[in-house]
C-alpha atoms as a PDB file:
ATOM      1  CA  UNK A   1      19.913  20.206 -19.006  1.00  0.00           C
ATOM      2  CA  UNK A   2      19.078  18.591 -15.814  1.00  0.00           C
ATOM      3  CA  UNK A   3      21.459  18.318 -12.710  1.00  0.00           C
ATOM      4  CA  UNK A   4      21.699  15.048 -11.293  1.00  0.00           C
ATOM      5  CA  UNK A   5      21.964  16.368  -7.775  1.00  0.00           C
ATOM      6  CA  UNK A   6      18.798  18.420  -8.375  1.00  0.00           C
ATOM      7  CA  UNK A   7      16.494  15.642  -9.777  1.00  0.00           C
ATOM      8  CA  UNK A   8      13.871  14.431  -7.508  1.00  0.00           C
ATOM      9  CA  UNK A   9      14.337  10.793  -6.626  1.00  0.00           C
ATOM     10  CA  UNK A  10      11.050   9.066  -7.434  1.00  0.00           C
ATOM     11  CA  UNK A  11       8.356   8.398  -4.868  1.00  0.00           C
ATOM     12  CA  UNK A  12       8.349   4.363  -3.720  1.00  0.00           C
ATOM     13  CA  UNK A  13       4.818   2.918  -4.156  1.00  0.00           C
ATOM     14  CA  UNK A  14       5.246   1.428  -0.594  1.00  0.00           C
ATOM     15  CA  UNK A  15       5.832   5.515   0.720  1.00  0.00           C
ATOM     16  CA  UNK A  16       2.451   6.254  -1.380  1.00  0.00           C
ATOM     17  CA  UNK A  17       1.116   3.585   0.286  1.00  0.00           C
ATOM     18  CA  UNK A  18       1.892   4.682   3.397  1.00  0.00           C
ATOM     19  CA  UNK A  19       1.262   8.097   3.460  1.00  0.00           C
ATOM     20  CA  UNK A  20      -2.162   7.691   2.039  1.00  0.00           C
ATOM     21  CA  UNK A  21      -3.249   5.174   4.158  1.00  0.00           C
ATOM     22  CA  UNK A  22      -2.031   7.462   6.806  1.00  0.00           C
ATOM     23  CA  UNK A  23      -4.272  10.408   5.594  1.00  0.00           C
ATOM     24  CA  UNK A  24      -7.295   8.204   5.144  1.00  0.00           C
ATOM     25  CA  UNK A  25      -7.072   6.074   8.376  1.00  0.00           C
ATOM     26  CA  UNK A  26      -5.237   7.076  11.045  1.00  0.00           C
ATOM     27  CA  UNK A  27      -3.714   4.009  11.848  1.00  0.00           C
ATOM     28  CA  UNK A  28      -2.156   3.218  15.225  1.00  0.00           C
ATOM     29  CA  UNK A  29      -0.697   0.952  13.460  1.00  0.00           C
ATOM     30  CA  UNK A  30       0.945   0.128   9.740  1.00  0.00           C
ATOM     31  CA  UNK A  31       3.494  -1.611   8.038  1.00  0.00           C
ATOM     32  CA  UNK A  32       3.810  -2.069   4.413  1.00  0.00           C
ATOM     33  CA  UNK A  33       6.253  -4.001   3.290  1.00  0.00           C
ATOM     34  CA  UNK A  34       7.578  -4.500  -0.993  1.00  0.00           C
ATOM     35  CA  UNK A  35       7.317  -8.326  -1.770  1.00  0.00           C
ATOM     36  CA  UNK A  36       8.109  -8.045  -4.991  1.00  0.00           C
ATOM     37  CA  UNK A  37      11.402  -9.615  -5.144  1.00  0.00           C
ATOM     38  CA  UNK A  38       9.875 -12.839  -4.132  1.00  0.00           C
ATOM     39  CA  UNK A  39       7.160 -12.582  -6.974  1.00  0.00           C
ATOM     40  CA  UNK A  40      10.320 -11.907  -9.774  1.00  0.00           C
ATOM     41  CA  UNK A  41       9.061 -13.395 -13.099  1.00  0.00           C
ATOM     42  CA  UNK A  42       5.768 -14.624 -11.937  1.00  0.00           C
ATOM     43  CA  UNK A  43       2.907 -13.013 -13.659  1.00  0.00           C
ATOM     44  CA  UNK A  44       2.229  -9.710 -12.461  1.00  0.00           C
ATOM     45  CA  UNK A  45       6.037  -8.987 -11.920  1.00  0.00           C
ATOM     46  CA  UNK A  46       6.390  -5.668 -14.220  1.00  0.00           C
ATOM     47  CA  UNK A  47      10.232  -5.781 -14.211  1.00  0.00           C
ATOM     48  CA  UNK A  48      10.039  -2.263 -11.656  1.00  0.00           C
ATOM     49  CA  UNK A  49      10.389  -4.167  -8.519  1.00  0.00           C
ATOM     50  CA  UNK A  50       7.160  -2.217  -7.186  1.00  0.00           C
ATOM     51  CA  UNK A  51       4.534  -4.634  -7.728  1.00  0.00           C
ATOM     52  CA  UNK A  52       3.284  -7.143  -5.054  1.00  0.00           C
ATOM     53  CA  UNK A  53       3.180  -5.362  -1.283  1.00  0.00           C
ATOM     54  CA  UNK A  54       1.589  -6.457   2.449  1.00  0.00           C
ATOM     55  CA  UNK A  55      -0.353  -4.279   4.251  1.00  0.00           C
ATOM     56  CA  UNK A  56      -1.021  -4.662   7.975  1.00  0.00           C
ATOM     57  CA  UNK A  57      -2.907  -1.983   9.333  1.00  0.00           C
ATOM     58  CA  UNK A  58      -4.722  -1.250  12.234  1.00  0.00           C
ATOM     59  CA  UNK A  59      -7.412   1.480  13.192  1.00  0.00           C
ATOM     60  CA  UNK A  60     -10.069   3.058  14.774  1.00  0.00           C
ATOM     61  CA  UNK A  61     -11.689   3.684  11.315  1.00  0.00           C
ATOM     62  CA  UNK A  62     -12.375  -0.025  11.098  1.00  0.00           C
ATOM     63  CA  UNK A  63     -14.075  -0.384  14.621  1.00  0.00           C
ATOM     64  CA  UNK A  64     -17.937  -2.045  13.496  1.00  0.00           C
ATOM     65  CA  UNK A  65     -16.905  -2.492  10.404  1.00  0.00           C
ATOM     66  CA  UNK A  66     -16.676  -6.001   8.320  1.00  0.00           C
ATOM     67  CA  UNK A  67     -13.633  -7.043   7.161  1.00  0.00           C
ATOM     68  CA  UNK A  68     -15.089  -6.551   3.343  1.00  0.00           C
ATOM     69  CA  UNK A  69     -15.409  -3.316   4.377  1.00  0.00           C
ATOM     70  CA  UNK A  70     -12.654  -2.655   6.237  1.00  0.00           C
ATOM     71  CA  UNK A  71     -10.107  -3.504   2.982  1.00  0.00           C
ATOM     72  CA  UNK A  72     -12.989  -1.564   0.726  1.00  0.00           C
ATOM     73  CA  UNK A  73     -11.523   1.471   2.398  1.00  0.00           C
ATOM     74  CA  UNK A  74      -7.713   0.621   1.793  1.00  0.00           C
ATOM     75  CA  UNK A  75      -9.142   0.117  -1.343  1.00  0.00           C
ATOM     76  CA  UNK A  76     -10.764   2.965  -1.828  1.00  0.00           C
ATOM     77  CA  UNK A  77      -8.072   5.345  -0.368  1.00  0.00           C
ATOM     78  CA  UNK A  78      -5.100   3.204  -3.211  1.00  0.00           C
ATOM     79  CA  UNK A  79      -7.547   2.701  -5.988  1.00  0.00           C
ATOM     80  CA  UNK A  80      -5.413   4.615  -8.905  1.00  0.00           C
ATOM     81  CA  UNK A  81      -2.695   2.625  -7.208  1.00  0.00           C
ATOM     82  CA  UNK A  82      -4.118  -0.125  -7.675  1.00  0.00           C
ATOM     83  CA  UNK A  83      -5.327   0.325 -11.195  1.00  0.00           C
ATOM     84  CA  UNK A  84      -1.994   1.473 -12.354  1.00  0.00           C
ATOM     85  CA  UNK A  85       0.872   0.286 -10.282  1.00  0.00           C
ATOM     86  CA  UNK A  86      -0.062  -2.374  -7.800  1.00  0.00           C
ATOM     87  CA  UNK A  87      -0.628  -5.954  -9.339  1.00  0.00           C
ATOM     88  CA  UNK A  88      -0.672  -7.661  -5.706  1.00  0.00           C
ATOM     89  CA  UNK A  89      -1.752  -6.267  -1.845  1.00  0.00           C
ATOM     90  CA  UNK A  90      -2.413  -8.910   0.823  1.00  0.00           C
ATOM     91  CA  UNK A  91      -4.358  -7.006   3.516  1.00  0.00           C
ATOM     92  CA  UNK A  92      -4.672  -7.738   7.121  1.00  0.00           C
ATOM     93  CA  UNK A  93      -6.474  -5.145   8.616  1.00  0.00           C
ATOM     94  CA  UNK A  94      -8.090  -4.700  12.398  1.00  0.00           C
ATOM     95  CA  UNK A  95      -9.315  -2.473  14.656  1.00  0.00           C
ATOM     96  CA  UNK A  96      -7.285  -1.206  17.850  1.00  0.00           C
ATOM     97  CA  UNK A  97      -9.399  -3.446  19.928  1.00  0.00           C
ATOM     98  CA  UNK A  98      -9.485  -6.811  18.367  1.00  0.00           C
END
């Protein structure tokens, strides 16, 4: 029998989000945000409330990059996200000195 007080809370998709874009890029800069609740019932919408996000991000990492390649490495660094959880993330994504 588990203990309610004991069992882990789940782990948001936006604080997976986060933290891994945090390992992979060192941003100076991120906020993700959960827009979900304004996608409820459209297609996509998987009833958990964790499906449709905004990234804005910005870092070194993407300094002479393009921007395909810039959200190739969000990509990249969400992709099981993305294949399992994620059915929406608008990117905007820039170096520190842009």
């Amino acid at each position: 029998m588990t203990d309610a007080s004991t069992a882990s809370a789940p782990v948001l998709v936006v604080d997976q989000i986060t933290a891994r874009l945090t390992a992979a890029l060192a941003p100076t800069h991120l906020h993700v945000s959960n827009d979900s609740a304004s996608h409820s019932g459209h297609m996509g919408d998987d009833g958990t409330g964790e499906s449709h996000f905004s990234v804005e991000i910005e870092s070194p990492a993407f300094s002479g990059v393009s921007r395909v390649q810039g959200q190739r490495m969000i990509n990249t660094a969400l992709a099981d996200l993305l294949r399992d959880r994620i059915h929406a993330l608008a990117i905007k994504a820039r170096a520190p000195d842009e």
